[in-house]
C-alpha atoms as a PDB file:
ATOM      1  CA  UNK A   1      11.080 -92.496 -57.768  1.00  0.00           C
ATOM      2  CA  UNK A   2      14.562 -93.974 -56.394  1.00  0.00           C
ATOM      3  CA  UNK A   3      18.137 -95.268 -57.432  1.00  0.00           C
ATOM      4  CA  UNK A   4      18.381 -99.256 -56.772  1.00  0.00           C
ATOM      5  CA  UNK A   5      21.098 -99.820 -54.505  1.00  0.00           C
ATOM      6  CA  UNK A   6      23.620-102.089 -54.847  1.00  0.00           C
ATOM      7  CA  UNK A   7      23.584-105.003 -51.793  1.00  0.00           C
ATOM      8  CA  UNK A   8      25.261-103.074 -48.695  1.00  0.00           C
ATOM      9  CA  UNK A   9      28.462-104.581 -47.870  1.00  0.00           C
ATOM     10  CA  UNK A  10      28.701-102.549 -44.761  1.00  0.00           C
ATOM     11  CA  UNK A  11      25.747-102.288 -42.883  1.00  0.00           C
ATOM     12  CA  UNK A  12      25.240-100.212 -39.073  1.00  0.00           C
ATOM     13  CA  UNK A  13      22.659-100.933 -37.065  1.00  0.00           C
ATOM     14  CA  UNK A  14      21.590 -98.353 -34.470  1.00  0.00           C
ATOM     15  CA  UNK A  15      18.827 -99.841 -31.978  1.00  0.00           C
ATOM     16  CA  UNK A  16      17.872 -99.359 -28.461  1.00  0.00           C
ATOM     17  CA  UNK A  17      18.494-102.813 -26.542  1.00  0.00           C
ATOM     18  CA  UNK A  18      16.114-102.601 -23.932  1.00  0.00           C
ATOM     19  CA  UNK A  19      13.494-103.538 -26.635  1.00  0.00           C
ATOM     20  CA  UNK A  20      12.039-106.849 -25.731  1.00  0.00           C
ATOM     21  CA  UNK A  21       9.269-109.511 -26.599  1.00  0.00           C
ATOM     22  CA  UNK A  22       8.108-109.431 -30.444  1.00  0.00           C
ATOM     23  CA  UNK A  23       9.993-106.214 -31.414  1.00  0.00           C
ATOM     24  CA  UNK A  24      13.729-107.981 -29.881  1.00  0.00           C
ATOM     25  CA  UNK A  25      12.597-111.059 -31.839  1.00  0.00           C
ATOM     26  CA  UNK A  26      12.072-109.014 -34.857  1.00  0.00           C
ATOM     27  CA  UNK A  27      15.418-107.283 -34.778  1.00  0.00           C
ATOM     28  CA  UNK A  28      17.429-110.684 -34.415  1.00  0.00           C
ATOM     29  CA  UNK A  29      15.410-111.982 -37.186  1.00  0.00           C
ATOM     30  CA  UNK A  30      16.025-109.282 -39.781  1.00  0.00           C
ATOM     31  CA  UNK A  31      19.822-109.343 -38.387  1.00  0.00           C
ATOM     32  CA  UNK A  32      20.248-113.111 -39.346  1.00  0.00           C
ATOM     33  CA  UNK A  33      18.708-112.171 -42.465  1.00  0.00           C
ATOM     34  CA  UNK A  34      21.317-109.360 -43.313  1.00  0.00           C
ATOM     35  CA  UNK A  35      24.205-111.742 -42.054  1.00  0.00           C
ATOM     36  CA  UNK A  36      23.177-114.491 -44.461  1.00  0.00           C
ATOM     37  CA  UNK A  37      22.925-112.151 -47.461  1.00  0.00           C
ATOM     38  CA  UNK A  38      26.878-111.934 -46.943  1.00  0.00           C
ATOM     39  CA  UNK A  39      26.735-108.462 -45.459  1.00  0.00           C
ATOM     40  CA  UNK A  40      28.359-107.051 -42.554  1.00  0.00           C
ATOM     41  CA  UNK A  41      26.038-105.805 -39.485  1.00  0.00           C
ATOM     42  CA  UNK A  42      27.476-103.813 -37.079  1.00  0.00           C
ATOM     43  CA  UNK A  43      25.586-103.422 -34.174  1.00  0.00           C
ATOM     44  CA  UNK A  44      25.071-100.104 -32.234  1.00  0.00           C
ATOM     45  CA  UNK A  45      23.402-100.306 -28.932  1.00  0.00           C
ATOM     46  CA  UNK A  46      22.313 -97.084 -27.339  1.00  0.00           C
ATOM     47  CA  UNK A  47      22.580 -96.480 -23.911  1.00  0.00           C
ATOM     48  CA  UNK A  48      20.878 -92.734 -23.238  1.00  0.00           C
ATOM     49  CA  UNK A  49      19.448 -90.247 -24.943  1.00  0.00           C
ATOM     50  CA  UNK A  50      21.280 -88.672 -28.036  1.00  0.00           C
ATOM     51  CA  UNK A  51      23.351 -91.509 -28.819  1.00  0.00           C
ATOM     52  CA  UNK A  52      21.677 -93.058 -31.855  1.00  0.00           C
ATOM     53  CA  UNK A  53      21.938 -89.636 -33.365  1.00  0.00           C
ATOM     54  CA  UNK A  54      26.046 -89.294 -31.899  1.00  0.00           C
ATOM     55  CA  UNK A  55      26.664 -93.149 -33.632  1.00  0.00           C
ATOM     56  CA  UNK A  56      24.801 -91.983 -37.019  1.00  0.00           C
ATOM     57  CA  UNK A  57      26.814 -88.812 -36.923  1.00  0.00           C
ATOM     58  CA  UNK A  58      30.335 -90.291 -36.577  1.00  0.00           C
ATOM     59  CA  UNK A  59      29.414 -93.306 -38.582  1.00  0.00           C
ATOM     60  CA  UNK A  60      32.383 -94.148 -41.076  1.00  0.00           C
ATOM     61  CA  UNK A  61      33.233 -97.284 -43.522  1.00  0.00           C
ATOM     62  CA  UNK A  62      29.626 -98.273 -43.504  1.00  0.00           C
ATOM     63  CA  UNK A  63      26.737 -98.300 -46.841  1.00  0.00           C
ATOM     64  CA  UNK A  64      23.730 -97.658 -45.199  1.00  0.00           C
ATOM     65  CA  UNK A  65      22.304 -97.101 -41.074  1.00  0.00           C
ATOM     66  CA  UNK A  66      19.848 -98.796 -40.060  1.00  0.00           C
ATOM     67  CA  UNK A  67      17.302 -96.806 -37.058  1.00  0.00           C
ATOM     68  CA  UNK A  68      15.853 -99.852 -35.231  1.00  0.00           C
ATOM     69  CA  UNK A  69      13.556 -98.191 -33.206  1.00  0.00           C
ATOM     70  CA  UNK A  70      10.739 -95.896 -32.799  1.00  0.00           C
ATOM     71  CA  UNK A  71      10.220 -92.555 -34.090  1.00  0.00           C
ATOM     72  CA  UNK A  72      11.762 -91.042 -31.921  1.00  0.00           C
ATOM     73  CA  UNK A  73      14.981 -93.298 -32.585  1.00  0.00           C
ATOM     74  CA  UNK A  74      14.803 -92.679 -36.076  1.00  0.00           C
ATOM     75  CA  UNK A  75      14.313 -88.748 -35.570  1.00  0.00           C
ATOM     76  CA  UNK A  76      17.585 -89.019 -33.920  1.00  0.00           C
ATOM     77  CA  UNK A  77      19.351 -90.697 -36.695  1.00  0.00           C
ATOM     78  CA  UNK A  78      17.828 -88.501 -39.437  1.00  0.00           C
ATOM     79  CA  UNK A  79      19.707 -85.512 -37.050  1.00  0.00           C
ATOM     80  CA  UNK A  80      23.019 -87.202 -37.138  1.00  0.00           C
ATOM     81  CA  UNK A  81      22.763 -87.797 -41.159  1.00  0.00           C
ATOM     82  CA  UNK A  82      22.002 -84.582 -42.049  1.00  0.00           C
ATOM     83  CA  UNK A  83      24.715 -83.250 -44.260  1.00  0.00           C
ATOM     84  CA  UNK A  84      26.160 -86.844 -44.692  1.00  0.00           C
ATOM     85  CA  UNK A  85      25.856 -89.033 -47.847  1.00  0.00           C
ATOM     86  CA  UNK A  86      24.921 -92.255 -45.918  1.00  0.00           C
ATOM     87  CA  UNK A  87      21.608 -93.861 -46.727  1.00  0.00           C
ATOM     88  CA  UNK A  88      19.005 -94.254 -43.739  1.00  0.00           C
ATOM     89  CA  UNK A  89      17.281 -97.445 -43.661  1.00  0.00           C
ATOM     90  CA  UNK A  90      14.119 -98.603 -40.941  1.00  0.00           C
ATOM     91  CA  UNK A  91      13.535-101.209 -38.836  1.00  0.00           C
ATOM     92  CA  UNK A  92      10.554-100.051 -37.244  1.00  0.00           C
ATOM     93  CA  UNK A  93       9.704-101.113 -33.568  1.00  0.00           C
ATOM     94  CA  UNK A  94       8.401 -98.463 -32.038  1.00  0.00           C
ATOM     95  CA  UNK A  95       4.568 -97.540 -31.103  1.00  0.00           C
ATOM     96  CA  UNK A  96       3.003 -96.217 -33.861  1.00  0.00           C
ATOM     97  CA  UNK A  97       5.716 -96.107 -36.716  1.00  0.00           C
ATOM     98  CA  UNK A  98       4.427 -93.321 -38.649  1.00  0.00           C
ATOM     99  CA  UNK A  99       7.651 -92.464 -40.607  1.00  0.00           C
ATOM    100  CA  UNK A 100       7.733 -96.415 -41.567  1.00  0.00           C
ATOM    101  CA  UNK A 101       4.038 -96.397 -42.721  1.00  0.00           C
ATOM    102  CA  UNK A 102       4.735 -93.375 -44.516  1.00  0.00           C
ATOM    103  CA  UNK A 103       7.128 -95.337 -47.242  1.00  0.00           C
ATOM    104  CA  UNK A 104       4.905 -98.190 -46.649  1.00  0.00           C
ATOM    105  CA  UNK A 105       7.328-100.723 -44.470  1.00  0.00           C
ATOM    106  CA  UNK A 106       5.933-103.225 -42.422  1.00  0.00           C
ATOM    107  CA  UNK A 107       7.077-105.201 -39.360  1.00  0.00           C
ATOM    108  CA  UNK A 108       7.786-108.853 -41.103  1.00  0.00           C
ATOM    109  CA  UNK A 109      11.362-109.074 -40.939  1.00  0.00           C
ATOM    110  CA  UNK A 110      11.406-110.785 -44.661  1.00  0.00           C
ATOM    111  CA  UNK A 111      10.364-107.054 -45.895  1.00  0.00           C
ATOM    112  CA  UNK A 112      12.457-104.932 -43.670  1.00  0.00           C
ATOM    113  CA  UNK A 113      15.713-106.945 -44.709  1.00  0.00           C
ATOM    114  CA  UNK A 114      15.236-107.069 -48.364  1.00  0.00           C
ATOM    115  CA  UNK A 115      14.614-103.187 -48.189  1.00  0.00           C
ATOM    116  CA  UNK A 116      17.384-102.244 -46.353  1.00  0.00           C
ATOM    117  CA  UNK A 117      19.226-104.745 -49.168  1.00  0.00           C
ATOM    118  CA  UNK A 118      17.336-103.631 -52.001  1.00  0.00           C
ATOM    119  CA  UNK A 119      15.480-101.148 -51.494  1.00  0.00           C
ATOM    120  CA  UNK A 120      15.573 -97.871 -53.490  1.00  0.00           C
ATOM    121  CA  UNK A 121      17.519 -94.581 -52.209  1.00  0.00           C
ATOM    122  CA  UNK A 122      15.268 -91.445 -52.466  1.00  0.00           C
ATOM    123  CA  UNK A 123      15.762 -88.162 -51.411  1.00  0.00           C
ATOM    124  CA  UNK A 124      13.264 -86.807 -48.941  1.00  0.00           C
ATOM    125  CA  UNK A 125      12.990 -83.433 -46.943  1.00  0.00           C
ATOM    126  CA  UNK A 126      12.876 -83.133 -43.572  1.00  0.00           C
ATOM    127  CA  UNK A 127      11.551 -79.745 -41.271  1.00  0.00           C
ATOM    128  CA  UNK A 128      13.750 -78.013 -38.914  1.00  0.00           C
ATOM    129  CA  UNK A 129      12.616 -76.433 -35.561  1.00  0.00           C
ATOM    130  CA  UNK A 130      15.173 -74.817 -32.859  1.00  0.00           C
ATOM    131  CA  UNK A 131      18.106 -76.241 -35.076  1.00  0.00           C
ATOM    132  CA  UNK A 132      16.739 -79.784 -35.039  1.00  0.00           C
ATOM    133  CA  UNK A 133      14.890 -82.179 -38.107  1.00  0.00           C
ATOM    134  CA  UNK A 134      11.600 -84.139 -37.842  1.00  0.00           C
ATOM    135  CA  UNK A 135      10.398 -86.147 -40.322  1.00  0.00           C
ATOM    136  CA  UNK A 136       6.927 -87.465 -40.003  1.00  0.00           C
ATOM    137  CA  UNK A 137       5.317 -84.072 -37.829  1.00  0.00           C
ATOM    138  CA  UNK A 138       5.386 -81.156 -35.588  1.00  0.00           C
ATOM    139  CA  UNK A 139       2.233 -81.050 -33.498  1.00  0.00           C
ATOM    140  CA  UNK A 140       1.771 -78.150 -30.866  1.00  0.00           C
ATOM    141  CA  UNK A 141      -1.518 -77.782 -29.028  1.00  0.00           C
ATOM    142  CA  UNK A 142      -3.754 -80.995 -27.827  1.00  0.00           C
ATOM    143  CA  UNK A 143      -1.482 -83.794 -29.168  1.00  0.00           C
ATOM    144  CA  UNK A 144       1.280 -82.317 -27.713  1.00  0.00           C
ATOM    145  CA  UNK A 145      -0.105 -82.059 -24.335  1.00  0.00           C
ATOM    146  CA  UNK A 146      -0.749 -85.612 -24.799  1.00  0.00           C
ATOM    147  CA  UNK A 147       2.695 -86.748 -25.576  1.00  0.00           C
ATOM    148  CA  UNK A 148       4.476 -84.443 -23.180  1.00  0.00           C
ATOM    149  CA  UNK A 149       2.120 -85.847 -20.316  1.00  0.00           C
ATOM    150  CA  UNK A 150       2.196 -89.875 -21.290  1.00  0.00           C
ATOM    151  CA  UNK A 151       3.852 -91.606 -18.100  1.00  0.00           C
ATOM    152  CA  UNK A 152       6.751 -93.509 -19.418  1.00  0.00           C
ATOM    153  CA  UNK A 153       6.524 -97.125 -17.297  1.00  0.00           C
ATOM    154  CA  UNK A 154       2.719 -96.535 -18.799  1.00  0.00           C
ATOM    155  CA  UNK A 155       3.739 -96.320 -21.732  1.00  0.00           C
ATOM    156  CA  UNK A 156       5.893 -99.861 -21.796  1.00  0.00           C
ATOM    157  CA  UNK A 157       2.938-101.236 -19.795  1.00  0.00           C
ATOM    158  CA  UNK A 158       0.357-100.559 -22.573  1.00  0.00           C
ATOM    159  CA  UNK A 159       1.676 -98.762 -25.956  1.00  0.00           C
ATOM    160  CA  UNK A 160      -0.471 -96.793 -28.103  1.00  0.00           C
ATOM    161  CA  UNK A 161      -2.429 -96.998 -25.106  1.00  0.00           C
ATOM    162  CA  UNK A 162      -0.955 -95.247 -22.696  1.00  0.00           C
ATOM    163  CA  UNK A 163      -1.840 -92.046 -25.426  1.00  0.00           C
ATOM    164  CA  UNK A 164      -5.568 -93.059 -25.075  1.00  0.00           C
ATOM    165  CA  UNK A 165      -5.006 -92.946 -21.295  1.00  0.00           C
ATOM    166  CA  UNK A 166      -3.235 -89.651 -21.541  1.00  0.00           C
ATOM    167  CA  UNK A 167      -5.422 -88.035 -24.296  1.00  0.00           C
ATOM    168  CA  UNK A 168      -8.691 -88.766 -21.981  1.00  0.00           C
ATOM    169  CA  UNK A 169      -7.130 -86.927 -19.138  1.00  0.00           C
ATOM    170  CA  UNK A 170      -6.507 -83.938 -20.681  1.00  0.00           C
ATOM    171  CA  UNK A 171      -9.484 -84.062 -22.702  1.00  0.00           C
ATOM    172  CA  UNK A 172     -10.712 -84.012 -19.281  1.00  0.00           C
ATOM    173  CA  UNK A 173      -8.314 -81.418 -18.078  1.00  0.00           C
ATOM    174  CA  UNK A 174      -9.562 -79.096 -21.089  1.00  0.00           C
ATOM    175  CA  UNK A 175      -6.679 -76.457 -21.017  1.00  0.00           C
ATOM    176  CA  UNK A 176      -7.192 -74.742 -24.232  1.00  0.00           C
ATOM    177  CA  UNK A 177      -4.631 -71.695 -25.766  1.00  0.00           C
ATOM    178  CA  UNK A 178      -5.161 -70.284 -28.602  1.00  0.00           C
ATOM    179  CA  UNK A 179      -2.408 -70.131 -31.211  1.00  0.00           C
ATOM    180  CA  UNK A 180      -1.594 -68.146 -33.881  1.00  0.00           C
ATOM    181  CA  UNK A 181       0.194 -69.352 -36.549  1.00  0.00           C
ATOM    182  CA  UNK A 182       1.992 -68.312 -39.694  1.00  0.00           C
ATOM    183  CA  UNK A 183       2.428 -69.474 -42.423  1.00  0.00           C
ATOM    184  CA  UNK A 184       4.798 -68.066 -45.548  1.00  0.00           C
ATOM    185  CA  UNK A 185       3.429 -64.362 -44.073  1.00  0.00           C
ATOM    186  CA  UNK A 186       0.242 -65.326 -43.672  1.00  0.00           C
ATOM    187  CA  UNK A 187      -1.769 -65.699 -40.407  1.00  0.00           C
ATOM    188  CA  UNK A 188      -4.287 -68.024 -39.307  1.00  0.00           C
ATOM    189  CA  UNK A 189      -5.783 -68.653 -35.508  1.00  0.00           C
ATOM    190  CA  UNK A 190      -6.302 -72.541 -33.962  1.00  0.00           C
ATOM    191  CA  UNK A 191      -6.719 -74.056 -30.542  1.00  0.00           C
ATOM    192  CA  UNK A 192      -4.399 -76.796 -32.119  1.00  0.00           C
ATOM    193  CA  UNK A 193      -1.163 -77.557 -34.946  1.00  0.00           C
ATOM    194  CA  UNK A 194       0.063 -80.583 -36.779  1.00  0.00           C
ATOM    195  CA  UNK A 195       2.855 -79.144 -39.296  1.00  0.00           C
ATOM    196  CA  UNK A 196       2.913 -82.406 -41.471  1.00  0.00           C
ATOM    197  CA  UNK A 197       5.970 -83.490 -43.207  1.00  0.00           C
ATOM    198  CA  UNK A 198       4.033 -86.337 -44.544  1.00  0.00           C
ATOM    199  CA  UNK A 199       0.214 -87.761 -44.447  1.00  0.00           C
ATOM    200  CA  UNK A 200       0.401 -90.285 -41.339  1.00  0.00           C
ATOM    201  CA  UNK A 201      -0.409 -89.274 -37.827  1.00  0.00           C
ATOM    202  CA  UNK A 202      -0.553 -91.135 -34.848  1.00  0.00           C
ATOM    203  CA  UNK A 203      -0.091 -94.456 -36.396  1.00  0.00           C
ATOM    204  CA  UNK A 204      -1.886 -94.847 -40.209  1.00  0.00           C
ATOM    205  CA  UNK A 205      -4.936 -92.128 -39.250  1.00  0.00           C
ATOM    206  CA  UNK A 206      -4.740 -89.638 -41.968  1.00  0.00           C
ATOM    207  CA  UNK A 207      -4.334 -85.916 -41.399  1.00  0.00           C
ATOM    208  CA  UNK A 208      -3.922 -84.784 -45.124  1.00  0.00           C
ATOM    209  CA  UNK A 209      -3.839 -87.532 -48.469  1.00  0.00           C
ATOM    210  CA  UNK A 210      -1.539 -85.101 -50.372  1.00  0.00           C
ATOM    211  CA  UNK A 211       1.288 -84.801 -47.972  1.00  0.00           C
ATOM    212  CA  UNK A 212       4.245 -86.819 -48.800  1.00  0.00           C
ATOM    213  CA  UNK A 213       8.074 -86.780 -47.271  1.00  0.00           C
ATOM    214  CA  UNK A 214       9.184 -86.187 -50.618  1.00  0.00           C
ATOM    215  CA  UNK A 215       7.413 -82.840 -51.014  1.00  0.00           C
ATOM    216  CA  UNK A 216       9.166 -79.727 -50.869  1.00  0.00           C
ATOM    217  CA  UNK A 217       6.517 -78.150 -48.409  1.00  0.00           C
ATOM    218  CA  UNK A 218       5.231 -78.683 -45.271  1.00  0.00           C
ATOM    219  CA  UNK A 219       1.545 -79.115 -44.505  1.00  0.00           C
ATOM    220  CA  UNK A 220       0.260 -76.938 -41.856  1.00  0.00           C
ATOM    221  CA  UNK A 221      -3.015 -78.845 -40.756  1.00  0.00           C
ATOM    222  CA  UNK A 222      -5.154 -76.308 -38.404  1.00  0.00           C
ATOM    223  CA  UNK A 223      -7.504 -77.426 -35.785  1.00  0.00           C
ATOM    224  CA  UNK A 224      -9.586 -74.159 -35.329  1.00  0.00           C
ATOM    225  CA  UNK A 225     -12.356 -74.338 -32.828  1.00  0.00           C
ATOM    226  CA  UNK A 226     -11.334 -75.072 -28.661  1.00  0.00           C
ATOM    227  CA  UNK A 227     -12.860 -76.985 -26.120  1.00  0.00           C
ATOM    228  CA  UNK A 228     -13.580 -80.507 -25.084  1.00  0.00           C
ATOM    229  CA  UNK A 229     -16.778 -81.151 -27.416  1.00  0.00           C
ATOM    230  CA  UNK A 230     -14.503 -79.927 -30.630  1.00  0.00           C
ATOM    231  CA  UNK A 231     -11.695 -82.432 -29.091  1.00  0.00           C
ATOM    232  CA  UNK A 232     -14.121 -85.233 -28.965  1.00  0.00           C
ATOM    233  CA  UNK A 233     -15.121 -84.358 -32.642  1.00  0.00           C
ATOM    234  CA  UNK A 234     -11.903 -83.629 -34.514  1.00  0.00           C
ATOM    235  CA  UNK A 235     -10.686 -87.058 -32.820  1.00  0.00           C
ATOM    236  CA  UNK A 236     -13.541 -88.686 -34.551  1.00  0.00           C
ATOM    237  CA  UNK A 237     -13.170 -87.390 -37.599  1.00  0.00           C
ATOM    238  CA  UNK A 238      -9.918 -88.537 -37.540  1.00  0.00           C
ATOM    239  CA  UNK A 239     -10.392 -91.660 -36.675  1.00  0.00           C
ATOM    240  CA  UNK A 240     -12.841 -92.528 -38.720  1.00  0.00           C
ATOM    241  CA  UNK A 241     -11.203 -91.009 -41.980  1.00  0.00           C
ATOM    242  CA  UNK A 242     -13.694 -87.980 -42.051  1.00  0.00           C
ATOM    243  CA  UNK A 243     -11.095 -85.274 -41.000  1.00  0.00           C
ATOM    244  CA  UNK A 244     -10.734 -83.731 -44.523  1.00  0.00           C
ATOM    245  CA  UNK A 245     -15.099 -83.010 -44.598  1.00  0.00           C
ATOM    246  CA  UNK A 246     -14.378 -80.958 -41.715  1.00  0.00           C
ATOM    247  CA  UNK A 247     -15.316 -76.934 -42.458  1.00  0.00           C
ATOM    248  CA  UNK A 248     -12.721 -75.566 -39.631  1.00  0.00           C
ATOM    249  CA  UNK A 249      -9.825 -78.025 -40.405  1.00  0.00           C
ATOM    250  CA  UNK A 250      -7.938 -76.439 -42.654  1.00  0.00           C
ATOM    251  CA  UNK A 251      -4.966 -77.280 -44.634  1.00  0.00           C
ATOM    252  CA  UNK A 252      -2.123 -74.725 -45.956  1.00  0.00           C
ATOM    253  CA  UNK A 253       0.755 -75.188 -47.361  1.00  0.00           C
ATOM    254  CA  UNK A 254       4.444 -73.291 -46.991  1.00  0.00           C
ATOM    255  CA  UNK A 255       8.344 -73.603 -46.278  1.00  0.00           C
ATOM    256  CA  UNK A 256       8.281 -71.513 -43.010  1.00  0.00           C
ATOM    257  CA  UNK A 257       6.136 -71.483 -40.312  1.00  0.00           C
ATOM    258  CA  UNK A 258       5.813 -69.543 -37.367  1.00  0.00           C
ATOM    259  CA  UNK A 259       3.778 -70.607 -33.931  1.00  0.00           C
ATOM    260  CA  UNK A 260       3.054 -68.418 -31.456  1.00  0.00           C
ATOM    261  CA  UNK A 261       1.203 -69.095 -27.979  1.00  0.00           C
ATOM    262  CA  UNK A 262       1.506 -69.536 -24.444  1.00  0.00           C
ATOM    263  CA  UNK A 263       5.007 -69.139 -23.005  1.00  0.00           C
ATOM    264  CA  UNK A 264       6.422 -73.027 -22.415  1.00  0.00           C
ATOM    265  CA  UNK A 265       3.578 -74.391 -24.333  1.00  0.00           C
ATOM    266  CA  UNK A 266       4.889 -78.119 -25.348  1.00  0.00           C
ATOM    267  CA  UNK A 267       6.186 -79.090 -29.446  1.00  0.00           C
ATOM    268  CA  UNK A 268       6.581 -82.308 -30.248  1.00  0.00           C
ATOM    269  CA  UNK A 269       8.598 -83.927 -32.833  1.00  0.00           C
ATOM    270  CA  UNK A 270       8.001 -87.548 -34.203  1.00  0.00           C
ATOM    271  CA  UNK A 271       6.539 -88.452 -30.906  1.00  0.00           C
ATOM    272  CA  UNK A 272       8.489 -86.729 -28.737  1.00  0.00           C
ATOM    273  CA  UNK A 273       8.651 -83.133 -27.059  1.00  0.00           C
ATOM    274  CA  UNK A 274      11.560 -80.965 -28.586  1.00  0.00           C
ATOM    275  CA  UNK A 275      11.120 -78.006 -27.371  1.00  0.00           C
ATOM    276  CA  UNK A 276       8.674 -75.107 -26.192  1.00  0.00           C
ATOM    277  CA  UNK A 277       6.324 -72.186 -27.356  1.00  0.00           C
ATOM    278  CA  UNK A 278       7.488 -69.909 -29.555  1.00  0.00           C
ATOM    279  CA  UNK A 279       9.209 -72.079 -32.429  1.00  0.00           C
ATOM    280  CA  UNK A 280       9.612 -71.422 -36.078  1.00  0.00           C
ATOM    281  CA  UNK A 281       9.898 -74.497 -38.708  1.00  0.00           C
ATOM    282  CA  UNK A 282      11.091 -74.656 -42.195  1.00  0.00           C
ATOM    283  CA  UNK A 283      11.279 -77.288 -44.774  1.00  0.00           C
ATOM    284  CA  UNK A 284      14.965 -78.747 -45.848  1.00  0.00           C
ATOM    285  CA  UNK A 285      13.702 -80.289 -49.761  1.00  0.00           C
ATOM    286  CA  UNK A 286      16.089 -83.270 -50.301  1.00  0.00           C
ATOM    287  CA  UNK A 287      17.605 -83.240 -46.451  1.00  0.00           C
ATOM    288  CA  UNK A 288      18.809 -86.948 -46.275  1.00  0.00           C
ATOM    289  CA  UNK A 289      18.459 -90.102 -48.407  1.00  0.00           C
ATOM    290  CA  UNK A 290      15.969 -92.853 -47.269  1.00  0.00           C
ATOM    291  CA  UNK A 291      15.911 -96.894 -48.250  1.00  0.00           C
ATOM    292  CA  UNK A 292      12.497 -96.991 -49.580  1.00  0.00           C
ATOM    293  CA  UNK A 293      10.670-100.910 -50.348  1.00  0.00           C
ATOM    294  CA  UNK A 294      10.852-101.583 -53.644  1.00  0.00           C
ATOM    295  CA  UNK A 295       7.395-103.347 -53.848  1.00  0.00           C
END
């Protein structure tokens, strides 16, 4: 499965300081714990958008990076380490943490640090879309919609649910497009996308049990009927671990995918909207190498 590492001598720590409450607590506790292993911890505050993937990019002298953030945080890093032989390593304190559920990391601090110590370096692969990686998922359609419409002072206010707020406006709002979607030359029709780099959505709801970040392919997980009352039931399904039993959910698998739609239809990435209708995605097998818990 991995490589045990060695004990880090030279550890980075990339993390958005604006992070407060529980999650600021959490970062000081699992940097006291790296600190009294004898390591060094340098820290890495970001200031704006794009540095956390600038600091992991022009990282030097250092044995692993730490993303101490959200998804979106960590998609950044993952960016800057592409190409590079430096380990990635999570400290998850974002919303829903999907890429640190997906290795099976939790938030007590005892666990994160003796990971990032520890833990075991495995190669995963990552997707590309308009010259950038995700890790966890591309989504296009509904979810999108959701994420590119979440308010962000909401968002602070009430975490994962500011999405609920979000997702029942635009379930309201019902503005449907079809899409048409390909898949390794092959073409299929939905109302809504998730290309999955691994099985985690949205938190720990499963989209598909056989997806994992160390798989070669992506899995292309198509939402095929429109309109609110299909919404309402595909979100139940989901939630309630059904989604699979589903007759028009379907799952294919493939390296390169092509979605096609509405002209400035939102993509999201890992959380956050990357770019726009039309986009094409492929899988990178073995992109970067991640810290993965040992137990």
């Amino acid at each position: 499965m991995g490589i045990s590492i060695q004990k880090p001598k030279r550890i980075s720590v990339i993390f958005n300081p604006t992070a407060g409450g529980r999650r600021h607590q959490r970062l000081q506790a699992v940097i006291a714990l790296l600190q009294g292993s004898g390591s060094e911890v340098m820290l890495q505050p970001t200031g704006r958008p794009g540095d956390a993937e600038s600091f992991a990019r022009d990282a030097k002298d250092v044995d692993v990076i730490v993303a101490a953030g959200g998804d979106g945080t960590i998609n950044e890093v993952a960016n800057g380490l592409l190409g590079r032989d430096i380990p990635l390593a999570l400290l998850p304190m974002g919303t829903a943490n999907v890429i640190a559920a997906e290795i099976g990391l939790g938030v007590a601090p005892q666990q994160i640090a003796e990971t990032i110590l520890w833990g075991a370096i495995q190669k995963i692969s990552l997707g590309r879309i308009d010259g950038r990686v995700f890790i966890a998922m591309v989504g296009v359609g509904y979810d999108a919609r959701v994420v590119a419409g979440v308010h962000l002072g909401l968002k602070r206010w009430l975490g994962k649910g500011a999405y609920g707020v979000e997702a029942i406006r635009q379930l309201i709002q019902g503005d449907d497009h079809l899409l048409n979607v390909t898949v390794d030359g092959v073409d299929y029709h939905a109302a809504s996308v998730v290309v999955a780099n691994g099985r985690y959505y949205a938190g720990r709801y499963i989209l598909d049990a056989a997806a994992r970040i160390t798989d070669p392919l992506l899995h292309v997980c198509l939402f095929e009927r429109s309109g609110r009352w299909n919404l309402v039931r595909y979100s139940a399904a989901l939630f309630s671990d059904r989604i699979a039993s589903l007759a028009d959910f379907r799952i294919v698998t493939g390296s390169r995918v092509t979605i096609t739609g509405a002209v400035g239809e939102p993509v999201q990435g890992d959380g956050d909207v990357l770019t726009q209708l039309p986009v094409e995605i492929e899988s990178i097998p073995g992109a970067i190498e991640l810290v993965m818990p040992i137990y």
